[in-house]
Protein backbone atom coordinates (compact mmCIF):
# COMPACT_ATOMS: atom_id res chain seq x y z
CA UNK A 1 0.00 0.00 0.00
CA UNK A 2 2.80 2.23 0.60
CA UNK A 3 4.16 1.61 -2.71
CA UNK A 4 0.58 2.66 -4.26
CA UNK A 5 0.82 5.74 -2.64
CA UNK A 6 3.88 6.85 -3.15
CA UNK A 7 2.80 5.84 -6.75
CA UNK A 8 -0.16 7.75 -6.70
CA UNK A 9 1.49 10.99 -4.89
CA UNK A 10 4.42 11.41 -7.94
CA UNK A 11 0.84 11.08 -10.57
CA UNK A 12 -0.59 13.73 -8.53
CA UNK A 13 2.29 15.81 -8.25
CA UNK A 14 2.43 15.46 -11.71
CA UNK A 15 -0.70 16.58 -12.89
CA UNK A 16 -0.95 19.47 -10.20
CA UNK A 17 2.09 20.90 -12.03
CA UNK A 18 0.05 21.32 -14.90
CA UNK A 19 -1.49 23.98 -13.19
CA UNK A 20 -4.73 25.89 -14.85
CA UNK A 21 -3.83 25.09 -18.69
CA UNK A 22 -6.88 24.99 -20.77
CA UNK A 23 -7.97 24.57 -24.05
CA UNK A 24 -11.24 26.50 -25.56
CA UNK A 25 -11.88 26.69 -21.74
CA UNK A 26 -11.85 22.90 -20.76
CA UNK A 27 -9.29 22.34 -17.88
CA UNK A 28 -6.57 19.79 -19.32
CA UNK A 29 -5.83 19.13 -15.46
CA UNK A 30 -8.86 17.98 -14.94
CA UNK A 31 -8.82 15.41 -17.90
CA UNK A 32 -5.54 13.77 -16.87
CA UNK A 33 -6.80 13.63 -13.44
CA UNK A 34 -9.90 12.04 -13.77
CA UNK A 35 -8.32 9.93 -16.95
CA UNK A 36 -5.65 8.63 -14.55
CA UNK A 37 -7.91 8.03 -11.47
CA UNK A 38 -10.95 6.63 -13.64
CA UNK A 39 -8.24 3.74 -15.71
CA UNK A 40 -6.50 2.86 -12.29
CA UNK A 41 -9.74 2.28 -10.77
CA UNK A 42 -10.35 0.17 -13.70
CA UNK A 43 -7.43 -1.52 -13.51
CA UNK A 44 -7.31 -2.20 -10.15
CA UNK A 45 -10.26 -2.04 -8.36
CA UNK A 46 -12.77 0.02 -5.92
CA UNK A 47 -9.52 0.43 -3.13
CA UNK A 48 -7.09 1.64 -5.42
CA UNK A 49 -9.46 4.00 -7.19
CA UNK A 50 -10.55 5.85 -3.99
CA UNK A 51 -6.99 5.91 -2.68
CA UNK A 52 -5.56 7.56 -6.18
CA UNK A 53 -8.99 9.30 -6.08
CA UNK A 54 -8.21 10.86 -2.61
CA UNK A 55 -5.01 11.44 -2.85
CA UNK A 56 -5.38 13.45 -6.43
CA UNK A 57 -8.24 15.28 -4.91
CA UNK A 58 -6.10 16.51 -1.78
CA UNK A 59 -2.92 17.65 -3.98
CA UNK A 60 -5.10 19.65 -6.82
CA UNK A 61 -7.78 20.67 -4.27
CA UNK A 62 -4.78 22.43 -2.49
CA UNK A 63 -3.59 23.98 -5.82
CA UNK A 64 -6.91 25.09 -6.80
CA UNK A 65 -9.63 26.89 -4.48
CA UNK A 66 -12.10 24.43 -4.19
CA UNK A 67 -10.48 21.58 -2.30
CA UNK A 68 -14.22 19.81 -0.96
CA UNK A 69 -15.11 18.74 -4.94
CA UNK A 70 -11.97 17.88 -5.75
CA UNK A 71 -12.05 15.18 -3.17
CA UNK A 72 -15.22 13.63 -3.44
CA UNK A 73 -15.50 14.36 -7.04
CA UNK A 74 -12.29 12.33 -7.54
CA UNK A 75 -12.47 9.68 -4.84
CA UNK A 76 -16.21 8.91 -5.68
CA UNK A 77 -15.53 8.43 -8.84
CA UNK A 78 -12.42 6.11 -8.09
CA UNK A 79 -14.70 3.92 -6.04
CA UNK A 80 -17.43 3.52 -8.35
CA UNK A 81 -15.24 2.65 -11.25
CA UNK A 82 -13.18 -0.05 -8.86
CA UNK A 83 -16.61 -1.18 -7.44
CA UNK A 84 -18.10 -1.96 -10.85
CA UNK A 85 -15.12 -3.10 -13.04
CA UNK A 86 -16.21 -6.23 -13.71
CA UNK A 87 -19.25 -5.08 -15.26
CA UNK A 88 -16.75 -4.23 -18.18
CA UNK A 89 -15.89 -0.99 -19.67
CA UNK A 90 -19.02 0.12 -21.06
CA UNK A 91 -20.64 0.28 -17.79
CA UNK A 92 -18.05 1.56 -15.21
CA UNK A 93 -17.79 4.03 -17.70
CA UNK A 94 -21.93 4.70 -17.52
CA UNK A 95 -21.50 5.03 -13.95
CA UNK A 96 -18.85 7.67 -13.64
CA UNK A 97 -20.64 9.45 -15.95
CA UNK A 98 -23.73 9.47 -14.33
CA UNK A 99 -21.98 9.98 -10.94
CA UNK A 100 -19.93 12.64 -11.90
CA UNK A 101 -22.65 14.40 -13.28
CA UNK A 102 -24.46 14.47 -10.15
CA UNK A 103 -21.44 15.60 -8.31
CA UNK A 104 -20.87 18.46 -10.71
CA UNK A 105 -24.59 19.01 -10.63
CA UNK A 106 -25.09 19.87 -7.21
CA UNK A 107 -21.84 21.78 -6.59
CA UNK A 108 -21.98 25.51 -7.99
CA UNK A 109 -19.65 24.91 -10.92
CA UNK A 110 -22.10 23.17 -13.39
CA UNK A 111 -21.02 25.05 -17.33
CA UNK A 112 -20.98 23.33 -20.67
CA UNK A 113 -16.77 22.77 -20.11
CA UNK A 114 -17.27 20.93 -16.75
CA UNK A 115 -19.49 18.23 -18.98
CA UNK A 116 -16.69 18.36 -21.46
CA UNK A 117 -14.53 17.75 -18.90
CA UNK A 118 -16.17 14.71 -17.48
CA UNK A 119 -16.52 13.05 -20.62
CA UNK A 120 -13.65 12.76 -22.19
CA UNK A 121 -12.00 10.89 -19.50
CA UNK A 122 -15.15 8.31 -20.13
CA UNK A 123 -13.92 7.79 -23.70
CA UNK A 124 -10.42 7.84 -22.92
CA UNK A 125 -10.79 4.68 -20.80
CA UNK A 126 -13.37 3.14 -23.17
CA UNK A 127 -10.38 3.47 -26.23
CA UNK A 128 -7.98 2.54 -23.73
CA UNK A 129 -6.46 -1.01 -25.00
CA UNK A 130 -6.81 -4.14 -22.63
CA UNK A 131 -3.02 -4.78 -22.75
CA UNK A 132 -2.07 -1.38 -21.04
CA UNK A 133 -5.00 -1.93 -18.39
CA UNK A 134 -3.46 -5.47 -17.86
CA UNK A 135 0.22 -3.13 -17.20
CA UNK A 136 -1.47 -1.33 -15.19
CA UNK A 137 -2.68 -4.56 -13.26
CA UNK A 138 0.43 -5.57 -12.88
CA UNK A 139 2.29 -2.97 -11.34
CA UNK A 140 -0.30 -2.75 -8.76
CA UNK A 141 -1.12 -6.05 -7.68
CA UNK A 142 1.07 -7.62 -5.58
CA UNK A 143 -0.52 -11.51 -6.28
CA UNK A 144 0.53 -10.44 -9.82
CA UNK A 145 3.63 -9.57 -9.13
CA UNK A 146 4.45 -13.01 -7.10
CA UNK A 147 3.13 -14.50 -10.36
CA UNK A 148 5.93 -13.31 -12.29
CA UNK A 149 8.26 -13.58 -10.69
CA UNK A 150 7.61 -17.28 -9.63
CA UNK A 151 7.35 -17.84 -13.15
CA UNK A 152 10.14 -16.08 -14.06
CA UNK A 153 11.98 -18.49 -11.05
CA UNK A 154 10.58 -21.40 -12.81
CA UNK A 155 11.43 -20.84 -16.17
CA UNK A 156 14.83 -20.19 -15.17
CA UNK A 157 15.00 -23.27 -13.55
CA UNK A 158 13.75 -25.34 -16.16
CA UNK A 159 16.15 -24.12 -18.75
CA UNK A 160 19.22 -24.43 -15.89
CA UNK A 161 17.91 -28.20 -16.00
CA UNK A 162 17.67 -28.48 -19.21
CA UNK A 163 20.84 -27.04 -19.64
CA UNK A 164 22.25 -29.88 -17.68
CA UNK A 165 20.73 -32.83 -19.35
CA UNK A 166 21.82 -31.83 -22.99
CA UNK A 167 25.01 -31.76 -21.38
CA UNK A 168 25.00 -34.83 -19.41
């Protein structure tokens, strides 16, 4: 867990330092934020999305002025994508939406960019291929990472023996 966070902080840090870039008013910030939190989630599951969620919220609440929706924006919609990942894409994705929106909805910021802005994370993690999600997997969980490396311990034993037959 301490490895996630530490993860999670450098993202954060990361994205913070964008700072208020935007583009025909949409916040790019706010895309990579909620592109990174929403595909981790997806990735890894309801735990890891709120702590990335949380953590991201905290860091670019404090460099912005509204630190409250930051952090439930963010970690709600970490735990609702981890919750229902293995409904598929298609449907975590409904249910950010739809969550997001409500979040947006009731806070005093709702414009035509802060739907923009909630959306195209959506499609970014619909288009987002199942072999970098499966990366993604692996450099969170540790069960995965045992995995490899036991097979990695295996294989190299194998060919050691093999080794030594072909030259007995």
């Amino acid at each position: 867990m301490e490895e996630l966070i530490s993860m999670a902080i450098v993202l954060c840090l990361m994205v913070a330092g964008a700072g208020n870039i935007a583009l025909f008013g949409v916040s790019i910030r706010n895309i990579a934020a909620l592109s990174i939190i929403i595909v981790i989630a997806y990735a890894g599951g309801a735990s890891i999305g709120a702590v990335i969620g949380v953590t991201m919220g905290i860091i670019v609440g404090v460099t912005s002025k509204n630190i409250l929706l930051f952090i439930s924006l963010y970690s709600c919609c970490g735990l609702v994508v981890g919750v229902f990942k293995e409904t598929g894409k298609i449907f975590s994705a409904l249910v950010y939406l739809i969550l997001s929106s409500i979040i947006i909805g009731y806070s005093a910021t709702i414009n035509i960019y802060g739907a923009v802005e909630i959306a195209i994370p959506a499609v970014i993690m619909l288009l987002m291929p199942a072999k970098v999600i499966e990366g993604i997997l692996r450099e969170l969980s540790n069960e995965e990472k045992n995995r490899i490396i036991n097979e990695a311990q295996i294989d190299g034993v194998k060919s050691e023996f093999i080794e030594r037959i072909e030259g007995f």
